[in-house]
C-alpha atoms as a PDB file:
ATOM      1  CA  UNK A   1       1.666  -8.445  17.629  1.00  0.00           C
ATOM      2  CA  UNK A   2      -0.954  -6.242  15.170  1.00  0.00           C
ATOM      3  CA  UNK A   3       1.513  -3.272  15.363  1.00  0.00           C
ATOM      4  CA  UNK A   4       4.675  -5.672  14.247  1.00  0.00           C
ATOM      5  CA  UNK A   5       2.558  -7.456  11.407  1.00  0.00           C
ATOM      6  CA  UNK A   6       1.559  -3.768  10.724  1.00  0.00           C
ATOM      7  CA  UNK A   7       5.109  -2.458  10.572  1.00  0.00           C
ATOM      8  CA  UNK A   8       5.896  -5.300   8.072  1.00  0.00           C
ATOM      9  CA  UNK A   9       3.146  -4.210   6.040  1.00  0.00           C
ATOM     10  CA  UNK A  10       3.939  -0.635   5.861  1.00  0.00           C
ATOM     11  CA  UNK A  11       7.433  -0.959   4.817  1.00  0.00           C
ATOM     12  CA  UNK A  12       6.313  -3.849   2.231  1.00  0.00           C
ATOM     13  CA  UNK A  13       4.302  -1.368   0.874  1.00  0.00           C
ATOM     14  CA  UNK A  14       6.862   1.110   1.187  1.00  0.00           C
ATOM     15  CA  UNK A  15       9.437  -1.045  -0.816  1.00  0.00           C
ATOM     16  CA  UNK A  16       6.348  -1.552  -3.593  1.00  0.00           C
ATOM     17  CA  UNK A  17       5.739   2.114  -3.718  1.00  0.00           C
ATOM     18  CA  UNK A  18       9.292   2.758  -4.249  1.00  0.00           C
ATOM     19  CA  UNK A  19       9.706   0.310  -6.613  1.00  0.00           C
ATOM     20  CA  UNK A  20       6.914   1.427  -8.852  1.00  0.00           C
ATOM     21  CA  UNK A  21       7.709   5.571  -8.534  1.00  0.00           C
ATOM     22  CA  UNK A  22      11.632   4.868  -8.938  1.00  0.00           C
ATOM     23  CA  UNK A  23      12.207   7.252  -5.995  1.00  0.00           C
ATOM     24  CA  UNK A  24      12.964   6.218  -2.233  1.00  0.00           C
ATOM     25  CA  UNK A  25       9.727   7.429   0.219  1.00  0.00           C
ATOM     26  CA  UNK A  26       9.507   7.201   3.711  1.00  0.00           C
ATOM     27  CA  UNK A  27       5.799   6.058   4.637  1.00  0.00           C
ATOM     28  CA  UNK A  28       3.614   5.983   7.953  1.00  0.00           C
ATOM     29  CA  UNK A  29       0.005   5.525   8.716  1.00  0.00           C
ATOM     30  CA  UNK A  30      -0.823   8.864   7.903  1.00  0.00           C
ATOM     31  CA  UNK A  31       0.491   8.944   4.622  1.00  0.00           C
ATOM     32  CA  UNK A  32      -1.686  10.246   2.087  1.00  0.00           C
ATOM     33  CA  UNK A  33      -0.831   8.284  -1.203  1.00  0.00           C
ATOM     34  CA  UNK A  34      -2.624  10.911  -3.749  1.00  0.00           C
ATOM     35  CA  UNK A  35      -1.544  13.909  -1.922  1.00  0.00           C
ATOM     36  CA  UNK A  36       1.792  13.167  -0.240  1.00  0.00           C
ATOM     37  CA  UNK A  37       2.793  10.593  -2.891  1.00  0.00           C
ATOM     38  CA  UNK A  38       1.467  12.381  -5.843  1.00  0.00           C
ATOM     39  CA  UNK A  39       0.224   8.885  -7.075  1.00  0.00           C
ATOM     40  CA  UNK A  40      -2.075   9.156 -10.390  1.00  0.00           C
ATOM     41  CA  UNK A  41      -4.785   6.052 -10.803  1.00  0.00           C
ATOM     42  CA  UNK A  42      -2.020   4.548 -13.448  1.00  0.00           C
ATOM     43  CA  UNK A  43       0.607   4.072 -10.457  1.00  0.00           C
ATOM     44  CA  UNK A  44      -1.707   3.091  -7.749  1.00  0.00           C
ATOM     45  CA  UNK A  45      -2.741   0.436  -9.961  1.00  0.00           C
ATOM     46  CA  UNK A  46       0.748  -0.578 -10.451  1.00  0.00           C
ATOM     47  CA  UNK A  47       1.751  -0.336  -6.733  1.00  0.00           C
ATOM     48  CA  UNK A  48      -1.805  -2.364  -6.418  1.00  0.00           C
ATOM     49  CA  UNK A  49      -0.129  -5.311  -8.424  1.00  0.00           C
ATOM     50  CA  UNK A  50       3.218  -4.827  -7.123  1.00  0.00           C
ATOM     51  CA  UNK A  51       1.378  -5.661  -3.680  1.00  0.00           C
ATOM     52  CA  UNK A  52      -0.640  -8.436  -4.865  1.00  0.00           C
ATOM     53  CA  UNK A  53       2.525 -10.487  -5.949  1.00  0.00           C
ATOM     54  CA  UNK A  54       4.436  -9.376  -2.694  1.00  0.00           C
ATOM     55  CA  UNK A  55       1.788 -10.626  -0.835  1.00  0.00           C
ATOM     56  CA  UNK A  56       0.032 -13.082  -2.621  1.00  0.00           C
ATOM     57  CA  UNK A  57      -3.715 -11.600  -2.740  1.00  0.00           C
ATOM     58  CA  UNK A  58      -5.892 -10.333  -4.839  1.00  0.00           C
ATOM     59  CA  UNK A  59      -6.798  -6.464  -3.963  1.00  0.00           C
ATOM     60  CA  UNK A  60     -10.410  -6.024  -5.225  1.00  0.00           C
ATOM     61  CA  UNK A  61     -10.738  -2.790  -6.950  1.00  0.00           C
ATOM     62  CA  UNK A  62     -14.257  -1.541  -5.270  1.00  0.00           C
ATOM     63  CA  UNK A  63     -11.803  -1.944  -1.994  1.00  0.00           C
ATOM     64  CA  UNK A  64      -9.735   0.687  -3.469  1.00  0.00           C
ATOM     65  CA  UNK A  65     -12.193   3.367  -3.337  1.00  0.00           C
ATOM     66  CA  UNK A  66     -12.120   3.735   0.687  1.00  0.00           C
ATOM     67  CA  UNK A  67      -8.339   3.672   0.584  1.00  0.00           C
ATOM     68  CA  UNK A  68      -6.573   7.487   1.210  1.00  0.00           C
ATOM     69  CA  UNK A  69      -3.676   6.504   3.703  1.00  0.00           C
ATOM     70  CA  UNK A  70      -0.491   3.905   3.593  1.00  0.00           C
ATOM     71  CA  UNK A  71      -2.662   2.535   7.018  1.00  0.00           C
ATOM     72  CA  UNK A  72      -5.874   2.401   5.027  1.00  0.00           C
ATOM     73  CA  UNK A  73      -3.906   0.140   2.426  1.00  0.00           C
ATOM     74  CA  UNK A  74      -1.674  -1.503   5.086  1.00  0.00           C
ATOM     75  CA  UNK A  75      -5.175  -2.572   7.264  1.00  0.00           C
ATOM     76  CA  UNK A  76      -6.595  -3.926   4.276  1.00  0.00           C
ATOM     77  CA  UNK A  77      -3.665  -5.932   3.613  1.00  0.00           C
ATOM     78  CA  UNK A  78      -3.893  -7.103   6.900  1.00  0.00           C
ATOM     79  CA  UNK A  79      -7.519  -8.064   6.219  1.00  0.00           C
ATOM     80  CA  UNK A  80      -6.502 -10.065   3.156  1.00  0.00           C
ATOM     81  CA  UNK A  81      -4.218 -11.429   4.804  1.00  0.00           C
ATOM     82  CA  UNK A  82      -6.037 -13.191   7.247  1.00  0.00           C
END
């Protein structure tokens, strides 16, 4: 069931990241959202709120700090979540 609810999450995020980039991106686990995504602080803050409303939480920015991969994000989503 954690792998479905973390398939959801990843293409949630996925449809956020395109969203706020204006470019389709295919992302797994092992995406790295500076490196493979080219995402500057300015758009992961905007992906950051695009997530919040998709998912109703509040991300808190200290959290953001140990994030590097779309399954970094995507387990603390999860996290949130619960």
């Amino acid at each position: 069931m954690a792998e479905v609810v973390t398939d959801l999450t990843v293409r949630e995020i996925e449809r956020a990241v395109t969203t706020v980039l204006g470019r389709s991106v295919r992302l797994q686990d092992e995406t790295d959202i500076a490196r493979d995504l080219s995402v500057d602080s300015l758009a992961l803050m905007n992906i950051v709120m695009e997530l919040e409303d998709r998912f109703d939480i509040s991300i808190p920015l200290d959290r953001l700090a140990d994030i590097q991969t779309i399954g970094d994000l995507s387990a603390l989503i999860t996290e949130l979540r619960a």
